[in-house]
Protein backbone atom coordinates (compact mmCIF):
# COMPACT_ATOMS: atom_id res chain seq x y z
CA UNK A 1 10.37 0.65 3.63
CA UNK A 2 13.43 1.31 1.65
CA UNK A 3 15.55 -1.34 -0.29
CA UNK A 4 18.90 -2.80 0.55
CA UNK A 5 21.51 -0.57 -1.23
CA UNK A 6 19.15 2.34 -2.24
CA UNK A 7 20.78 5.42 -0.98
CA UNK A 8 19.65 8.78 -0.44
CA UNK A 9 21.01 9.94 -3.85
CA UNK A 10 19.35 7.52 -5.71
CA UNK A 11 16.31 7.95 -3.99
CA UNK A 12 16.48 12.11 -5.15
CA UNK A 13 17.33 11.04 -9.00
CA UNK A 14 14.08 8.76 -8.91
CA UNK A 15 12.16 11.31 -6.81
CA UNK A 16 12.83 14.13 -9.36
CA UNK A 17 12.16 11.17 -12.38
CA UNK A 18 8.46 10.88 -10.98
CA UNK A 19 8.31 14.52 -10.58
CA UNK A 20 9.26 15.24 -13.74
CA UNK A 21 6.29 12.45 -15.12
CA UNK A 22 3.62 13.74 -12.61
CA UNK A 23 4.13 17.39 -14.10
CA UNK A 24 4.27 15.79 -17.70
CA UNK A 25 0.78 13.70 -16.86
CA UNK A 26 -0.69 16.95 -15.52
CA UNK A 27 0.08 19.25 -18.64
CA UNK A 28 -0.95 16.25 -21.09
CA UNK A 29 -4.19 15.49 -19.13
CA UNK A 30 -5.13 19.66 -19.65
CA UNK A 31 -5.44 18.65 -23.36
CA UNK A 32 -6.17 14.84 -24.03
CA UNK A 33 -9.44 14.25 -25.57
CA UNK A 34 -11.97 12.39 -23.16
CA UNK A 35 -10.90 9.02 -24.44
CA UNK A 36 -7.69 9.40 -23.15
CA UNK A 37 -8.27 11.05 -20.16
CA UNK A 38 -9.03 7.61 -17.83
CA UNK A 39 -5.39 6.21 -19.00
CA UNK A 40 -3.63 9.61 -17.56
CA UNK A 41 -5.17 9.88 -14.64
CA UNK A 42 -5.10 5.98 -14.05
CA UNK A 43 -1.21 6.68 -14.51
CA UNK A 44 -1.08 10.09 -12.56
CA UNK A 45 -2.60 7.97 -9.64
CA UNK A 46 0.05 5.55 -9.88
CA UNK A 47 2.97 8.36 -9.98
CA UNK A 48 1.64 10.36 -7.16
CA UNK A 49 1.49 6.72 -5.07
CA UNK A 50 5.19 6.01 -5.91
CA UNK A 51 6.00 9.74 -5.57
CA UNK A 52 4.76 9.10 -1.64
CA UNK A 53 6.37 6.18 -1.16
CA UNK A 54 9.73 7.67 -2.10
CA UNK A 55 9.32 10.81 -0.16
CA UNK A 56 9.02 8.69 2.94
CA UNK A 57 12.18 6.77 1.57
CA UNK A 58 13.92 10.13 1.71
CA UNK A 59 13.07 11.59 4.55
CA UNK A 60 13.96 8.50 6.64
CA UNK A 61 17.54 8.24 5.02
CA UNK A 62 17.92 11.85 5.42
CA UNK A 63 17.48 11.33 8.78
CA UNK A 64 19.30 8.25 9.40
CA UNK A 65 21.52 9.01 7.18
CA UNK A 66 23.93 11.47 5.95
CA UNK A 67 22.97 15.42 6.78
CA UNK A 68 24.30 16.41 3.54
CA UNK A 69 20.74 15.66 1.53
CA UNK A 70 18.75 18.41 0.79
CA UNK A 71 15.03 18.64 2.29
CA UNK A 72 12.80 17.31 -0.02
CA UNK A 73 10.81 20.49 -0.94
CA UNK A 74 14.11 21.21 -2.39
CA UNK A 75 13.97 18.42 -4.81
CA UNK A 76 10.90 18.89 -5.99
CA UNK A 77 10.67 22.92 -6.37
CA UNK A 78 11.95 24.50 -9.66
């Protein structure tokens, strides 16, 4: 469910935010020594569940809402 007075281009600044972190989690968790490694993932767990909940954010305001947003694969790719 989205918030009161969170529009569609706020919810693509904090969609590409916790992109952005889920890539940085991955790339960190490649390298971090083993006692590290439950603390990323704990927090790459949490990112991916927010990232979720604000793709279904967007797509229902792009729906609802004005056509100009761009699909959400476009957000998140490159």
């Amino acid at each position: 469910m989205q918030s009161p007075g969170l529009d569609g281009r706020s919810l693509m600044m904090a969609i590409r935010a916790v992109h952005e972190t889920v890539l940085r989690l991955e790339a960190a968790l490649k390298d971090a020594p083993p006692s590290e490694r439950l603390n990323l993932i704990e927090q790459l767990v949490s990112y991916d569940e927010a990232a979720e909940a604000l793709k279904h954010a967007y797509v229902h305001e792009r729906v609802s809402g004005p056509r100009s947003l761009p699909p959400y694969e476009a957000i998140v790719s490159g």
